[in-house]
Protein backbone atom coordinates (compact mmCIF):
# COMPACT_ATOMS: atom_id res chain seq x y z
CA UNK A 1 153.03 91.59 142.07
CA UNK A 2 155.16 91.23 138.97
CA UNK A 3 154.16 93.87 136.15
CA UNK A 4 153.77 92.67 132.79
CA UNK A 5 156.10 93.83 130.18
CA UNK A 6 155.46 96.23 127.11
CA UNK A 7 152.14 96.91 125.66
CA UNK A 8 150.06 94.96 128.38
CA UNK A 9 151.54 96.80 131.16
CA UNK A 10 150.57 99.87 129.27
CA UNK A 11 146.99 98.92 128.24
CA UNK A 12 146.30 97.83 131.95
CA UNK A 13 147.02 101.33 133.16
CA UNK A 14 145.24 103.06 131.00
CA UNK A 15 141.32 104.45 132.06
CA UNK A 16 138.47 103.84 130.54
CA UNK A 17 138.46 107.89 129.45
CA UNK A 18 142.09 107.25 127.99
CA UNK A 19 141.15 104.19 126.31
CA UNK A 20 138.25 106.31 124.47
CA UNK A 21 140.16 109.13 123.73
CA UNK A 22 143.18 107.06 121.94
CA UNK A 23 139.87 105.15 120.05
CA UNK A 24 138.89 108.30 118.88
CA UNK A 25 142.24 108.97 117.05
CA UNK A 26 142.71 105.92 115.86
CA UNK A 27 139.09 106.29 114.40
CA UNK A 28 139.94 110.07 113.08
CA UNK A 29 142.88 108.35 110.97
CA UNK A 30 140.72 106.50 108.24
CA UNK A 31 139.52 109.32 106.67
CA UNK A 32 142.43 111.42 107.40
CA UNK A 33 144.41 108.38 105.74
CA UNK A 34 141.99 108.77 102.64
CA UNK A 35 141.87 112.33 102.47
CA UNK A 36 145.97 111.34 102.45
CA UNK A 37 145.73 109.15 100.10
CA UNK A 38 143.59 111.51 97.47
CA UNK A 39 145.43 114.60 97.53
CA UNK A 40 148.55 112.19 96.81
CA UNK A 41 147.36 110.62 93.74
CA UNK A 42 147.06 113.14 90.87
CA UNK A 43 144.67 110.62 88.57
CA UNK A 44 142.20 110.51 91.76
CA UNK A 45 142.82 114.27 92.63
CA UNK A 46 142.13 115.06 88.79
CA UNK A 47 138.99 113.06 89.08
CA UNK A 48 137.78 115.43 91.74
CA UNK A 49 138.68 118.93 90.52
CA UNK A 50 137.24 118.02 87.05
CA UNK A 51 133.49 118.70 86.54
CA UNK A 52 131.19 117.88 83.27
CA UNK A 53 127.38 118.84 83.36
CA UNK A 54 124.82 118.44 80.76
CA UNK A 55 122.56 121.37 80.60
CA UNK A 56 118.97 120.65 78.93
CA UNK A 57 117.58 122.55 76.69
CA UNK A 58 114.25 123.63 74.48
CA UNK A 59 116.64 124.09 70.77
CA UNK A 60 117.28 120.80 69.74
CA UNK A 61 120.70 120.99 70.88
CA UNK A 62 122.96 119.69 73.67
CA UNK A 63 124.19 121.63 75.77
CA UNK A 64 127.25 120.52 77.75
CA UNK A 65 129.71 122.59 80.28
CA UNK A 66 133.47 120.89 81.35
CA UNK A 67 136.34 122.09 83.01
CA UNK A 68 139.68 120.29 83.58
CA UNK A 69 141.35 120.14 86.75
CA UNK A 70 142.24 123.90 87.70
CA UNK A 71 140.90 125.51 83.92
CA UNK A 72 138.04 127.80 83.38
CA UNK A 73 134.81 126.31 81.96
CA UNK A 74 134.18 125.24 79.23
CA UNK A 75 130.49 125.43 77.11
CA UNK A 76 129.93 123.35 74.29
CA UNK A 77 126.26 123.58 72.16
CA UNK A 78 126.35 119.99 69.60
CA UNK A 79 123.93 118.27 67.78
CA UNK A 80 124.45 115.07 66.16
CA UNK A 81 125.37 114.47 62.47
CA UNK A 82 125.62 110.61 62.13
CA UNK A 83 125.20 107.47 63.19
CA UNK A 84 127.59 103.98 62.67
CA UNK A 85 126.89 101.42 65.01
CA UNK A 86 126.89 102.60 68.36
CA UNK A 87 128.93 105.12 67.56
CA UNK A 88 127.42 109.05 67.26
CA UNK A 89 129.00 111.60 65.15
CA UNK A 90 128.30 115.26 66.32
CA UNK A 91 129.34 118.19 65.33
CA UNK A 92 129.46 121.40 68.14
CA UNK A 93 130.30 124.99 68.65
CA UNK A 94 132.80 125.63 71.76
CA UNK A 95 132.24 128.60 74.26
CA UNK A 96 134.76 130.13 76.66
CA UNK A 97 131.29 131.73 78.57
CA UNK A 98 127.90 130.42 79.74
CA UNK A 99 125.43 131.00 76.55
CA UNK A 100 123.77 134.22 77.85
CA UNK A 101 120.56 133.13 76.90
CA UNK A 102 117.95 130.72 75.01
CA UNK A 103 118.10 132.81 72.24
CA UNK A 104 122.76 132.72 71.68
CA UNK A 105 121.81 128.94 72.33
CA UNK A 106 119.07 128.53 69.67
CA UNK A 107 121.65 130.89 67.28
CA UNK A 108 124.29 128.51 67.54
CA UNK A 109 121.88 125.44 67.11
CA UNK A 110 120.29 126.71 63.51
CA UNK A 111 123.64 127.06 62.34
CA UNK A 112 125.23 123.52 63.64
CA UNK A 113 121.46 122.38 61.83
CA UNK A 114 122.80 123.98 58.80
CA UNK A 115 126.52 122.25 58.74
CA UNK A 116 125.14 119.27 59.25
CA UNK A 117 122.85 119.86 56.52
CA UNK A 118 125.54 120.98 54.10
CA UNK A 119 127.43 117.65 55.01
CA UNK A 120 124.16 115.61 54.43
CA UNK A 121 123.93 116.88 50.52
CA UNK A 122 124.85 114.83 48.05
């Protein structure tokens, strides 16, 4: 019987158990290949380490937590000031910490309410 060269020789010998198993690793590349692909492109891997939440809130006030690939969190309390088109104006007080409670949150808010007051006079 004359063997058949290369590849079909090889796939002819193989079992049906062998067959599976090299399935299996070809089928455990795709997401290895992904997983590859992410933690190779820094705009993608960026994407992923980066979080931003908005938190509600009872004050009047947004409430809004961000952190930057590999930084610490970030809090931010705003409230809006104007409006031009679709455009918003805001103005906002930055936090390196979580607002402790309601009541640091509703602090910050009255005075944001009063700058934007101040910048509403004529």
């Amino acid at each position: 019987m004359i063997e058949p060269p290369g590849w079909l020789g090889f796939l002819k010998g193989l079992t049906l158990t062998q067959a599976g198993v090299i399935a299996l690793v070809l089928l455990a590349m795709i997401p290895a290949y992904f997983v590859y692909r992410v933690l190779g492109d820094p705009a993608l891997l960026d994407r992923f380490m980066s979080s931003y939440r908005v938190i509600p809130s009872d004050s009047g006030c947004t409430i809004r937590s961000a952190a930057e690939s590999g930084e610490p969190e970030q809090w931010s309390i705003s409230t809006g000031f104007a409006l031009a088109g679709t455009e918003q104006y805001t103005v906002n007080v930055v936090l390196d910490h979580e607002p402790a409670d309601e009541k640091e949150v509703a602090g910050h808010c009255a005075t944001l309410l009063l700058i934007v007051e101040k910048m509403h006079e004529p």
